[in-house]
C-alpha atoms as a PDB file:
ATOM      1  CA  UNK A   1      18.824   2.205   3.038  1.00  0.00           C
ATOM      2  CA  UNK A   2      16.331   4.453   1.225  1.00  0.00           C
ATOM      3  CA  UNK A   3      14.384   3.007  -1.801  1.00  0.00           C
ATOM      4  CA  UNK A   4      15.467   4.934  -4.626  1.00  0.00           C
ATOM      5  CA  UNK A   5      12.636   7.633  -6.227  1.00  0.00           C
ATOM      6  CA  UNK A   6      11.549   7.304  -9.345  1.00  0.00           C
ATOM      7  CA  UNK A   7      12.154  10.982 -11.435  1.00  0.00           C
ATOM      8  CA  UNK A   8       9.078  13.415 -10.461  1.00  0.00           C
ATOM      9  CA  UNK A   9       6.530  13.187 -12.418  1.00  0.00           C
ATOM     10  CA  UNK A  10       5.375  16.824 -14.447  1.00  0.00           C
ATOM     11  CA  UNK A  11       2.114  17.214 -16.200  1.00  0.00           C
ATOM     12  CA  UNK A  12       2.112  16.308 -19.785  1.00  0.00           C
ATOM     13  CA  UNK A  13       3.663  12.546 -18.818  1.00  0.00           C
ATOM     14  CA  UNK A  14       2.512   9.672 -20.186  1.00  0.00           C
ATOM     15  CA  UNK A  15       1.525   7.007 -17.300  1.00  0.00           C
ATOM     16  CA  UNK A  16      -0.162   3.600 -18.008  1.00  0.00           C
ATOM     17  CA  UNK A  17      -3.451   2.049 -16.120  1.00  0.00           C
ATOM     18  CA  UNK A  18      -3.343  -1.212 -15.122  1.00  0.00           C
ATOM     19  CA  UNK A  19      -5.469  -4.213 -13.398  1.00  0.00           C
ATOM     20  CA  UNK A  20      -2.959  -6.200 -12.240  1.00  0.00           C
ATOM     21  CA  UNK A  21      -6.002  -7.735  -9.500  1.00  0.00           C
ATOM     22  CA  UNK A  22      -9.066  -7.788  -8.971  1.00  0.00           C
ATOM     23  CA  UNK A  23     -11.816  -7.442 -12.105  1.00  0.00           C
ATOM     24  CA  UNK A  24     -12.682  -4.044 -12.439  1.00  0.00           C
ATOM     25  CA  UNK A  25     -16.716  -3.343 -11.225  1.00  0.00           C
ATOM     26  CA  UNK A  26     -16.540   0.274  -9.302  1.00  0.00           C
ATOM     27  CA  UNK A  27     -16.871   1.783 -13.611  1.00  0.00           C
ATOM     28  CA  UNK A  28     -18.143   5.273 -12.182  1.00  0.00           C
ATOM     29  CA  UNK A  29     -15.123   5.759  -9.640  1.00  0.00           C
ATOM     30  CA  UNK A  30     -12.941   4.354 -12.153  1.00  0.00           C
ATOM     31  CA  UNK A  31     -13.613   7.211 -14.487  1.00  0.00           C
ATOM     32  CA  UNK A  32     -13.960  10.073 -11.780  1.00  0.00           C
ATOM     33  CA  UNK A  33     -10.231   8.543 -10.953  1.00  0.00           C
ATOM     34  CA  UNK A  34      -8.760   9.043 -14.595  1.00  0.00           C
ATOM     35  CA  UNK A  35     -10.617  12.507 -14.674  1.00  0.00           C
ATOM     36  CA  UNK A  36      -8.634  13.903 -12.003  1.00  0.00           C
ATOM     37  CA  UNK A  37      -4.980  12.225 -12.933  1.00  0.00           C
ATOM     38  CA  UNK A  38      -6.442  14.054 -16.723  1.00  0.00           C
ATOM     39  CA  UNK A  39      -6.944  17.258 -14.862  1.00  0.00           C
ATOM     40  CA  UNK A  40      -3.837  17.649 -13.827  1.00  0.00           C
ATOM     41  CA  UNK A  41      -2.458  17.118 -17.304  1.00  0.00           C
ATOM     42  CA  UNK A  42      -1.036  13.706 -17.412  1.00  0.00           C
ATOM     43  CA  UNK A  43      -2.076  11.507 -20.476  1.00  0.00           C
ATOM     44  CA  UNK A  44      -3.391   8.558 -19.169  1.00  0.00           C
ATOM     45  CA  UNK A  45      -2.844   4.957 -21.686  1.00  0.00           C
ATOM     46  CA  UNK A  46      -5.334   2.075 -20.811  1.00  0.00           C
ATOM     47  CA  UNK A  47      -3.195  -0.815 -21.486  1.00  0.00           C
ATOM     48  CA  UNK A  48      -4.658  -3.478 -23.388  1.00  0.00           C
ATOM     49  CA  UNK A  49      -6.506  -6.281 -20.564  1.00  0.00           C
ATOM     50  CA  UNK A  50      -7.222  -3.535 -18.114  1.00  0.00           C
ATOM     51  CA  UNK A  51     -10.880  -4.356 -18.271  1.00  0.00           C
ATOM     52  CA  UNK A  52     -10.495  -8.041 -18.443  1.00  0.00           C
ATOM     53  CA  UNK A  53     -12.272 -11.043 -16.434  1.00  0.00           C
ATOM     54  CA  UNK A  54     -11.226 -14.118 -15.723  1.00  0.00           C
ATOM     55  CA  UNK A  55     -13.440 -15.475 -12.177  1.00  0.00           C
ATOM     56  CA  UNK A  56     -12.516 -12.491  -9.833  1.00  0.00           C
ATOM     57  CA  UNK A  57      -9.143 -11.751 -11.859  1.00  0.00           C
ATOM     58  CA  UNK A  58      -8.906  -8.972 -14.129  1.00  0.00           C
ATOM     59  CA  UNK A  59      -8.018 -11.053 -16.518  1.00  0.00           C
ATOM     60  CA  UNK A  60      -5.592 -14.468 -16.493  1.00  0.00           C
ATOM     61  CA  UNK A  61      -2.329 -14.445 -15.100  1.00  0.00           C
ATOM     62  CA  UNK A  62      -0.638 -13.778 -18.342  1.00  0.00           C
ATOM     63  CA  UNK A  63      -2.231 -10.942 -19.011  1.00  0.00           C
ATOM     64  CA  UNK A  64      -2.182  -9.517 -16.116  1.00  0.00           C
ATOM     65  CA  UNK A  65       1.513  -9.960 -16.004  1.00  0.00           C
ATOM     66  CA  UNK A  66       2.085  -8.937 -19.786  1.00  0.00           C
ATOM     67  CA  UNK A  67      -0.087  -5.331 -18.530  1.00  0.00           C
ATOM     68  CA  UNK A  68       2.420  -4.959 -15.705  1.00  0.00           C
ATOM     69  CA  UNK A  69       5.155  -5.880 -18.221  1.00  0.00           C
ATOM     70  CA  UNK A  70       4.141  -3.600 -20.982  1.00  0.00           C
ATOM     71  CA  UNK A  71       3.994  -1.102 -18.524  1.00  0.00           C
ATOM     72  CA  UNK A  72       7.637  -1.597 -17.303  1.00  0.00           C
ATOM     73  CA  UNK A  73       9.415  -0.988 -20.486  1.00  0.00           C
ATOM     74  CA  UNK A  74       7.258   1.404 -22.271  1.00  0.00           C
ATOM     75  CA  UNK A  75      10.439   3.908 -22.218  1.00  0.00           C
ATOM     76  CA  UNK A  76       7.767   6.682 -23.099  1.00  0.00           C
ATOM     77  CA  UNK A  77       5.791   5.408 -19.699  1.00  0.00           C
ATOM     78  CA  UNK A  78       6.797   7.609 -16.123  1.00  0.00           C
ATOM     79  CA  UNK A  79       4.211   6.023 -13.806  1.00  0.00           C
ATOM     80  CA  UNK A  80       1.671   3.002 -13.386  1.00  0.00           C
ATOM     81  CA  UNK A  81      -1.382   3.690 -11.978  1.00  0.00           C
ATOM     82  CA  UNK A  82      -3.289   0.784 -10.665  1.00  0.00           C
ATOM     83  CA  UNK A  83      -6.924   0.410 -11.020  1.00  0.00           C
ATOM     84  CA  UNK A  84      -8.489  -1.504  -7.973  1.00  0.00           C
ATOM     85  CA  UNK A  85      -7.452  -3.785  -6.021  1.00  0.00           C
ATOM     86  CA  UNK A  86      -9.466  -6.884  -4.594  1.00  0.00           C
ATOM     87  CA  UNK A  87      -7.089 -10.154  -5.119  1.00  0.00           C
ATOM     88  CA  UNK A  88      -3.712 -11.481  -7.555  1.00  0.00           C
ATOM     89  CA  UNK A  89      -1.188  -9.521  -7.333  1.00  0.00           C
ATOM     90  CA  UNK A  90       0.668 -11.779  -5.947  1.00  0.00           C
ATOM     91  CA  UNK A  91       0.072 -14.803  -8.398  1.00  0.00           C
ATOM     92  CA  UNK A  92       1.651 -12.267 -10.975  1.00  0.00           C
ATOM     93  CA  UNK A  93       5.003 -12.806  -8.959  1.00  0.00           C
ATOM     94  CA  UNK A  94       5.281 -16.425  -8.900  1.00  0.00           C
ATOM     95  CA  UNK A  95       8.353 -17.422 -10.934  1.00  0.00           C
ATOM     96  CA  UNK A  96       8.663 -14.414 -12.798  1.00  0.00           C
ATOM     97  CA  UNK A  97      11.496 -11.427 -12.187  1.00  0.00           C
ATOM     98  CA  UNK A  98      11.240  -7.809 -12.489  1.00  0.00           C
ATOM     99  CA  UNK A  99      12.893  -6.941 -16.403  1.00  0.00           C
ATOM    100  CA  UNK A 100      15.061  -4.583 -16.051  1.00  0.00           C
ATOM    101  CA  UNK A 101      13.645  -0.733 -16.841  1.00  0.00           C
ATOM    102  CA  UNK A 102      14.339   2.556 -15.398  1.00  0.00           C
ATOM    103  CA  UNK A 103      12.393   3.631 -12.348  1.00  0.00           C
ATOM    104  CA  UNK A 104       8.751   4.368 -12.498  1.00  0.00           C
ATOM    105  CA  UNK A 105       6.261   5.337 -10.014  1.00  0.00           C
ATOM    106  CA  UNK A 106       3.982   2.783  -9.068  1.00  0.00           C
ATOM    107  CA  UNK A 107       0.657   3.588  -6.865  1.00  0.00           C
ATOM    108  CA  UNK A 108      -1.791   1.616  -5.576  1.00  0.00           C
ATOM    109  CA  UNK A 109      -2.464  -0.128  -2.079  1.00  0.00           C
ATOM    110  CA  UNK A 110      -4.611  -3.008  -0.897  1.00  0.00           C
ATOM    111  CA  UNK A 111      -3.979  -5.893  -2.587  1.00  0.00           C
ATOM    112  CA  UNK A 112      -1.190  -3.580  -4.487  1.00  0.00           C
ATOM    113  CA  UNK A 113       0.795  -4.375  -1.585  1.00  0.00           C
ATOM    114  CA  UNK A 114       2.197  -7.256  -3.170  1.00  0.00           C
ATOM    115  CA  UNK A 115       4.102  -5.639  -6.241  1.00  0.00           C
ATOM    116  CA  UNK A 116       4.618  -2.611  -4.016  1.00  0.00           C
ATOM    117  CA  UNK A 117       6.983  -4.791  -1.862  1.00  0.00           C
ATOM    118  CA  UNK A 118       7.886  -6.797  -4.492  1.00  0.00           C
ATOM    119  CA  UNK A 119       9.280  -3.636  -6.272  1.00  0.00           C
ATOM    120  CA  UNK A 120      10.843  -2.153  -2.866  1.00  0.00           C
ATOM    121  CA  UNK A 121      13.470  -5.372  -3.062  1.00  0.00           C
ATOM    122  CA  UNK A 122      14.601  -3.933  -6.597  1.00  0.00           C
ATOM    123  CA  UNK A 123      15.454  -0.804  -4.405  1.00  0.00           C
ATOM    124  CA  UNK A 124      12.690   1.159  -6.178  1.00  0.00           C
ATOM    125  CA  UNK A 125       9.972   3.300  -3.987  1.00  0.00           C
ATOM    126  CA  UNK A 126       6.486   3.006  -4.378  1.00  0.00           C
ATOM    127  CA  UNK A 127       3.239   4.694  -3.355  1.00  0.00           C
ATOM    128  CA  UNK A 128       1.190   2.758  -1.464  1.00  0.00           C
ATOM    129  CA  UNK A 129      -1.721   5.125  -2.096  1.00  0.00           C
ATOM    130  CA  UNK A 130      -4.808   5.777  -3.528  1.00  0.00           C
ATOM    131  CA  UNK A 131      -6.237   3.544  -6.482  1.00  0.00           C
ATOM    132  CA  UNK A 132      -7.902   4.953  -9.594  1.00  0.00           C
ATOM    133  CA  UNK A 133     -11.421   3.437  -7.970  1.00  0.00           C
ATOM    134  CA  UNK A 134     -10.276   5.528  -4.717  1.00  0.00           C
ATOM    135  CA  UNK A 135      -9.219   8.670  -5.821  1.00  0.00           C
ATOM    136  CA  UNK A 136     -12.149  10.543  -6.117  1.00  0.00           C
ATOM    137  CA  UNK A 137     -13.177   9.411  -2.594  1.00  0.00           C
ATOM    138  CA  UNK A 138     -10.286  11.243  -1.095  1.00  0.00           C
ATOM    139  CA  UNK A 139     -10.743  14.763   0.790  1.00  0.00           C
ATOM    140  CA  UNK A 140      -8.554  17.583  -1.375  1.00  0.00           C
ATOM    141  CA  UNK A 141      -6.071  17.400   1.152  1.00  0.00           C
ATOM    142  CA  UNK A 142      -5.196  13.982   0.073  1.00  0.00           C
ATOM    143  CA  UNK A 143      -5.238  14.644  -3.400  1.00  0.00           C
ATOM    144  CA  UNK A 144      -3.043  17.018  -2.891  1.00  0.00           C
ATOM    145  CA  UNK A 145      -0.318  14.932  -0.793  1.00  0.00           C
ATOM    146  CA  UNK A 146      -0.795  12.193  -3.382  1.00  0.00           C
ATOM    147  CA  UNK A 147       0.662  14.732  -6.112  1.00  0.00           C
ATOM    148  CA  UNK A 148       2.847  16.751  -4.404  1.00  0.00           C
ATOM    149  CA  UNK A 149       4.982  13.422  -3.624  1.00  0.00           C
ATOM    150  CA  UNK A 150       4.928  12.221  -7.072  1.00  0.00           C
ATOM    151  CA  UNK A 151       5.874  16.068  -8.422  1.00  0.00           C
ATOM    152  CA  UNK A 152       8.220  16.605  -5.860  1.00  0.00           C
ATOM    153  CA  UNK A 153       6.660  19.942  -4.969  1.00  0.00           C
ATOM    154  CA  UNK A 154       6.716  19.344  -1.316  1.00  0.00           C
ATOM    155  CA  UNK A 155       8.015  16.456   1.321  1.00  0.00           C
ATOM    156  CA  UNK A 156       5.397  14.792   2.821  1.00  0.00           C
ATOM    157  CA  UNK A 157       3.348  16.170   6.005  1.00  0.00           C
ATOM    158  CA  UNK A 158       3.450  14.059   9.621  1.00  0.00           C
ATOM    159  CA  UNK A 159       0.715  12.425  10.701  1.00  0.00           C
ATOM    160  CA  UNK A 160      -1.254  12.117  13.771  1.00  0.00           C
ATOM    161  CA  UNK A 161      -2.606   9.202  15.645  1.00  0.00           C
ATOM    162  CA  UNK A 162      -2.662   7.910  19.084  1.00  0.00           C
ATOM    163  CA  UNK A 163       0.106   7.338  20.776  1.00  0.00           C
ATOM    164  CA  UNK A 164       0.389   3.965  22.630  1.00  0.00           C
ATOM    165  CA  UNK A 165       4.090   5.012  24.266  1.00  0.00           C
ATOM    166  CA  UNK A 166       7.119   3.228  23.335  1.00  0.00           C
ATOM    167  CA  UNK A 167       9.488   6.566  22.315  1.00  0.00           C
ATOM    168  CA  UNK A 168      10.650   7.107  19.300  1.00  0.00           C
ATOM    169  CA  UNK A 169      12.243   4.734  16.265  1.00  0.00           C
ATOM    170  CA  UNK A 170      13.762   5.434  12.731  1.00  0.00           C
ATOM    171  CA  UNK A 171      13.350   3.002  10.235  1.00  0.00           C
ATOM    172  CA  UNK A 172      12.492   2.260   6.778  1.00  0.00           C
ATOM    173  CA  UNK A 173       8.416   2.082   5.937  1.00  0.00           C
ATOM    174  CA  UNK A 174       6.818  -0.634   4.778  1.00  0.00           C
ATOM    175  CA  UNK A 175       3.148   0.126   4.310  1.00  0.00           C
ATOM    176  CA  UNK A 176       1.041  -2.795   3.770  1.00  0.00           C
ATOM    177  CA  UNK A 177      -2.281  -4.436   3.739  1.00  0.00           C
ATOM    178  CA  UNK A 178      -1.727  -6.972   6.491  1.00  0.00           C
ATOM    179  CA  UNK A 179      -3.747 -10.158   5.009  1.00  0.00           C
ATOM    180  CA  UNK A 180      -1.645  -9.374   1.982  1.00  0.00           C
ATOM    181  CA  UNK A 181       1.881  -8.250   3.951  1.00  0.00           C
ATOM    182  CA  UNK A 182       1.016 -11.836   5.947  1.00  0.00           C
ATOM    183  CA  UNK A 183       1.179 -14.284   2.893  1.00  0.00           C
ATOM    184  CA  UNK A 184       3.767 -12.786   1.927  1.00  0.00           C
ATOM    185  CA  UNK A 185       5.865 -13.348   4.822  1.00  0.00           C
ATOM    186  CA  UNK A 186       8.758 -16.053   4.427  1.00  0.00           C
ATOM    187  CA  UNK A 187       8.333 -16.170   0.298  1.00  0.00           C
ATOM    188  CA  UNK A 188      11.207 -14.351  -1.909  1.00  0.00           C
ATOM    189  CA  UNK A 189       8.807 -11.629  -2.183  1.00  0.00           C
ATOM    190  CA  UNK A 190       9.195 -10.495   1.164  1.00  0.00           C
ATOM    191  CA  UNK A 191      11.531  -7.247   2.218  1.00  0.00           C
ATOM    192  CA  UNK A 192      14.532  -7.631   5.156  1.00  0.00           C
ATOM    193  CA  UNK A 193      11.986  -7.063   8.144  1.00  0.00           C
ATOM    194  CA  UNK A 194      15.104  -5.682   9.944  1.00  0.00           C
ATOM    195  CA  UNK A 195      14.738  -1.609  11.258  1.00  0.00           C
ATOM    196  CA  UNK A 196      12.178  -1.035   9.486  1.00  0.00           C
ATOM    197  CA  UNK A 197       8.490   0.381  10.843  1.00  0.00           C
ATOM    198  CA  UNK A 198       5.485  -1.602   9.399  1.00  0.00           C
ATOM    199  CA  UNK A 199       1.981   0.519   8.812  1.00  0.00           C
ATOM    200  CA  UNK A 200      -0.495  -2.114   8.404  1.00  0.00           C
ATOM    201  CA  UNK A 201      -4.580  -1.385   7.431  1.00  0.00           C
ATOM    202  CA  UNK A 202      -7.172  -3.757   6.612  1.00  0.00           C
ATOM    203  CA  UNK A 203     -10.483  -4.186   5.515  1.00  0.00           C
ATOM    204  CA  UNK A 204     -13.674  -6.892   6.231  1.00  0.00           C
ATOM    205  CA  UNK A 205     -11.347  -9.017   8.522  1.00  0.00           C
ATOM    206  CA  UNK A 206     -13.295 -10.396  11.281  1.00  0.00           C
ATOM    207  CA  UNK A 207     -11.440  -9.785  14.776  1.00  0.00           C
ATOM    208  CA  UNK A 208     -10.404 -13.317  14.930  1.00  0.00           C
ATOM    209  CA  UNK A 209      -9.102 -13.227  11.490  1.00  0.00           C
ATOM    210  CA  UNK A 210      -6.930 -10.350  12.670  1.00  0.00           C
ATOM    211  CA  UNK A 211      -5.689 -11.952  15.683  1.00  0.00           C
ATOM    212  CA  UNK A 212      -4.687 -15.318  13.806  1.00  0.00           C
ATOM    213  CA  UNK A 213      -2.720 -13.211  11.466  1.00  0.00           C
ATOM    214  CA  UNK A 214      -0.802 -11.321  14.002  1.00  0.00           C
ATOM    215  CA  UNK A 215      -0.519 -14.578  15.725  1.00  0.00           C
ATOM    216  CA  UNK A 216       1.342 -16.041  12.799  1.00  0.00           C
ATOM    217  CA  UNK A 217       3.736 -12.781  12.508  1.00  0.00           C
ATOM    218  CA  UNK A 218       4.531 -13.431  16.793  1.00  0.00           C
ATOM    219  CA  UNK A 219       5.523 -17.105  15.777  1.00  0.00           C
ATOM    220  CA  UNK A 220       7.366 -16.943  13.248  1.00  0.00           C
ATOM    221  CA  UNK A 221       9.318 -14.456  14.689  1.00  0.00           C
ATOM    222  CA  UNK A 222       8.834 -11.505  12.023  1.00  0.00           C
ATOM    223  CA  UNK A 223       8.232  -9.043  14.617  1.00  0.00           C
ATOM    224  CA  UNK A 224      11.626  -9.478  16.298  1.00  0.00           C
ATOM    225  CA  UNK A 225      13.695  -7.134  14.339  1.00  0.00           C
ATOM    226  CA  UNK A 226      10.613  -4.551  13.576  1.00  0.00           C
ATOM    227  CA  UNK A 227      11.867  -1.228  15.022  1.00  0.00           C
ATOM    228  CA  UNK A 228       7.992   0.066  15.173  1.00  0.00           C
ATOM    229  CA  UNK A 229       4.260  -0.360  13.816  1.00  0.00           C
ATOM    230  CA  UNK A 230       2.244   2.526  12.776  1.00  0.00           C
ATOM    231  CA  UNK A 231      -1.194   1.459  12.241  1.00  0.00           C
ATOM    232  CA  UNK A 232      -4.059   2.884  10.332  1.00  0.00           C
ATOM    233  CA  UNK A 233      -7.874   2.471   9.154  1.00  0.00           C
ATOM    234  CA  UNK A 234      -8.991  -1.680   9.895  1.00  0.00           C
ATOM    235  CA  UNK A 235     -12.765  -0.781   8.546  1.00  0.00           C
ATOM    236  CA  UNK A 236     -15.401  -3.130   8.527  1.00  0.00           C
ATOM    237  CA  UNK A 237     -13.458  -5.361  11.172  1.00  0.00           C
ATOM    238  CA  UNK A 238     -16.740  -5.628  13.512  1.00  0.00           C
ATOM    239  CA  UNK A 239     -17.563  -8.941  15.165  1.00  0.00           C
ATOM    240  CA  UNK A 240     -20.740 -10.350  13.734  1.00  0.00           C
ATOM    241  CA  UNK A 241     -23.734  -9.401  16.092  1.00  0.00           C
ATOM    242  CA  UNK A 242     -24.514 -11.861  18.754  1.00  0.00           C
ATOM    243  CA  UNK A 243     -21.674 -14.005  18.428  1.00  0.00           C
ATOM    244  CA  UNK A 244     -19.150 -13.468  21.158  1.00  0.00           C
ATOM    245  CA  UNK A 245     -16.302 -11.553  20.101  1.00  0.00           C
ATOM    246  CA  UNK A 246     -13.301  -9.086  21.219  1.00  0.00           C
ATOM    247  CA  UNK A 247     -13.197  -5.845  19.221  1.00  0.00           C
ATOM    248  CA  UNK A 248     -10.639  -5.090  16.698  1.00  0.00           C
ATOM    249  CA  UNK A 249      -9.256  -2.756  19.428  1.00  0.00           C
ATOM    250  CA  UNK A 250      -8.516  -5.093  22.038  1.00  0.00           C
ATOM    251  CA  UNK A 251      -6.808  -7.421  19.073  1.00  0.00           C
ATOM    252  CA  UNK A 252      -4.747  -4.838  18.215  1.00  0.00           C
ATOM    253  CA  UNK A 253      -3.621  -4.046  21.994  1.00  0.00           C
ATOM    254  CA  UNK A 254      -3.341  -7.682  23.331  1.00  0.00           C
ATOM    255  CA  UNK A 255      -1.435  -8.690  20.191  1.00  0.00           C
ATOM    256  CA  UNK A 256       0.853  -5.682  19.496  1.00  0.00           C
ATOM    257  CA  UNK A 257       1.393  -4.160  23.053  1.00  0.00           C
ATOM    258  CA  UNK A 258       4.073  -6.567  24.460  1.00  0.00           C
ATOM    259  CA  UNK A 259       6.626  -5.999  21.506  1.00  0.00           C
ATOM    260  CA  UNK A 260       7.647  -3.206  23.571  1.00  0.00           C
ATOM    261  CA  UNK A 261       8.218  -0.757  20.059  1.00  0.00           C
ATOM    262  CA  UNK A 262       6.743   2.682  19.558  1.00  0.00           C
ATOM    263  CA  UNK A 263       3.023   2.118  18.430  1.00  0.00           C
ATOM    264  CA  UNK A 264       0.465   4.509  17.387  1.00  0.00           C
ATOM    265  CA  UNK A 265      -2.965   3.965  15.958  1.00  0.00           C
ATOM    266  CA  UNK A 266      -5.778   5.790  14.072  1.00  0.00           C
ATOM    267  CA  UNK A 267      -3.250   6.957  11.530  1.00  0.00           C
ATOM    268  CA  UNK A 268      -5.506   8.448   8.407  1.00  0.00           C
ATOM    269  CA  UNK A 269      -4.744   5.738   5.710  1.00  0.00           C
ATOM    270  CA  UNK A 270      -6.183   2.564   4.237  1.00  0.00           C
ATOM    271  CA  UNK A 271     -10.078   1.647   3.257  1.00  0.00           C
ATOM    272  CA  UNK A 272     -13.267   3.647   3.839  1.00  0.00           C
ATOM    273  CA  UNK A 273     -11.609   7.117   4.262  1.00  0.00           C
ATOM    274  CA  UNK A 274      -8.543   8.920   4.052  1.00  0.00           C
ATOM    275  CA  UNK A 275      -6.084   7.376   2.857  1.00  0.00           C
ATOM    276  CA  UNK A 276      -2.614   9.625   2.812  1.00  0.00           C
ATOM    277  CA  UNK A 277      -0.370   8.681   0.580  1.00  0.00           C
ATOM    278  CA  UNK A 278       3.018   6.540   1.615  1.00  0.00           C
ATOM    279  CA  UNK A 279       6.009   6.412   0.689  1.00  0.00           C
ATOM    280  CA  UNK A 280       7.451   2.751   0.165  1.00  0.00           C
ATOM    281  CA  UNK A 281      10.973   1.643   1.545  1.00  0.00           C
ATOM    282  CA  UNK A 282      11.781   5.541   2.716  1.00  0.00           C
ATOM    283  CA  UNK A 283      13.222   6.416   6.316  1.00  0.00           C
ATOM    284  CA  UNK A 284      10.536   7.616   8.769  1.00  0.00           C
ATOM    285  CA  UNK A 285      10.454   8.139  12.320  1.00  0.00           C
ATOM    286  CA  UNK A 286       7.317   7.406  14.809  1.00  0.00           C
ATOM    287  CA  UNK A 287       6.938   8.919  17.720  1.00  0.00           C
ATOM    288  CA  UNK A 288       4.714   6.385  19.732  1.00  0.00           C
ATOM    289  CA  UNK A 289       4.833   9.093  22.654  1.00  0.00           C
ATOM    290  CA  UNK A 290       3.233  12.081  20.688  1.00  0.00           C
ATOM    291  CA  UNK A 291       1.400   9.623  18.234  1.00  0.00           C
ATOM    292  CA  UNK A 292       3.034  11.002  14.981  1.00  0.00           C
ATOM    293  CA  UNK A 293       4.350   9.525  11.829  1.00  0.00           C
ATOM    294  CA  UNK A 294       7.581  12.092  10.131  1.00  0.00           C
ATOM    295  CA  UNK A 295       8.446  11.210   6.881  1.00  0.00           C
ATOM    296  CA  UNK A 296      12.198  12.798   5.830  1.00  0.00           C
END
């Protein structure tokens, strides 16, 4: 079943700005990110901890929890924007529960991935989209898909990639990061894996690190029930130089090409370029034929 969406947001909303991983370094992006949320009228709260450090955390655990928290129940709050990424999201899930809250929009990727899947099990969509250290990276037309979700103002446009065959499939979407989607898998924080169509991206993963994650989905079975995989940017996956190597390409094919499911790659989303906004836990269908992603 669909994720339920959060209600639209409309300029003038109040949305919250959170850290809930990584410690915030990219300042400049950071504030070019709030400019253009503030552009478009929303009034953007900085909740207490954003700009924490704790190692590589923004912050502890606690207060990275107690931003994500605050967030939650702030009944005058209608989205969470998420600064950066990096690592912890998931530590902010260990033993702890969702309070109950009405919907919200949540938007992030990368590392985001954890509370984004997290949240889909309380039947709630997310965005896995573009952080506030992102945004002002993205080409207008992404900008513009990011809002137009979130404002309801239009559904969201197919996209193209390359087709590696299969047919066609209908399923739920689960975006992800894959290192993160992978630690995930077999914990209470990870979604029914059955019908729906994984879109995976990645970032500085060497080619073997890639292939031993995929690996580890084959075993323990978590691709049996996957209807389809939709896969986008893996940047910065290069083999070292002079050390013997197969490309991130030829991972992806020997490891994904036998599940016999509708496939298609070079789908614009995830680090070091465009990255189109995604809906989380909404019905989809990819054609693996004509290399295209339809969202309904």
């Amino acid at each position: 079943m669909n994720c339920q969406l959060p209600p639209f947001l409309k300029p003038g909303d109040r949305l919250r700005v959170i850290a809930p991983s990584g410690t915030l370094r990219e300042l400049n992006a950071f504030q070019q990110g709030l400019e253009i949320w503030r552009s478009r009228g929303y009034e953007l709260e900085l909740t207490p901890g954003f700009d924490a450090r704790w190692g590589y955390l923004a912050g502890d655990d606690l207060t990275r929890r107690q931003q994500l928290e605050t967030a939650l129940k702030d009944p005058d709050c209608q989205g969470i924007l998420c600064a950066r990424g990096g690592y912890g999201g998931a530590r902010l899930l260990e033993d702890w529960h969702w309070p109950p809250s009405p919907s919200k929009w949540l938007i992030g990727f990368s590392d985001i991935t954890s509370l984004l899947w997290s949240l889909s099990q309380q039947e709630v969509s997310g965005v896995h989209g573009p952080l506030l250290t992102t945004l002002a990276a993205e080409p207008d037309w992404s900008v513009e898909r990011l809002f137009s979700w979130v404002e309801g103002r239009n559904s969201l446009a197919p996209l193209s990639g390359q087709g590696w065959g299969g047919g066609q499939a209908r399923g739920i979407l689960l975006p992800a990061n894959l290192t993160v989607a992978t630690h995930l898998l077999h914990t209470p924080h990870q979604p029914q894996l059955e019908g729906v169509i994984l879109a995976f991206e990645d970032v500085s993963e060497a080619p073997y690190r890639i292939d031993r994650m995929l690996t580890q989905w084959r075993l323990s079975g978590a691709f049996q029930a996957v209807r389809a995989i939709a896969l986008g940017r893996f940047s910065q996956c290069q083999p070292p130089a002079n050390v013997p190597s197969f490309s991130i390409e030829e991972v992806l094919r020997d490891r994904l090409s036998d599940l016999n499911i509708p496939i298609v790659s070079d789908l614009p989303f995830g680090h070091d370029g465009p990255n189109a906004a995604l809906p989380v836990g909404r019905l989809v269908t990819l054609d693996g034929d004509q290399g295209r992603l339809e969202f309904e």
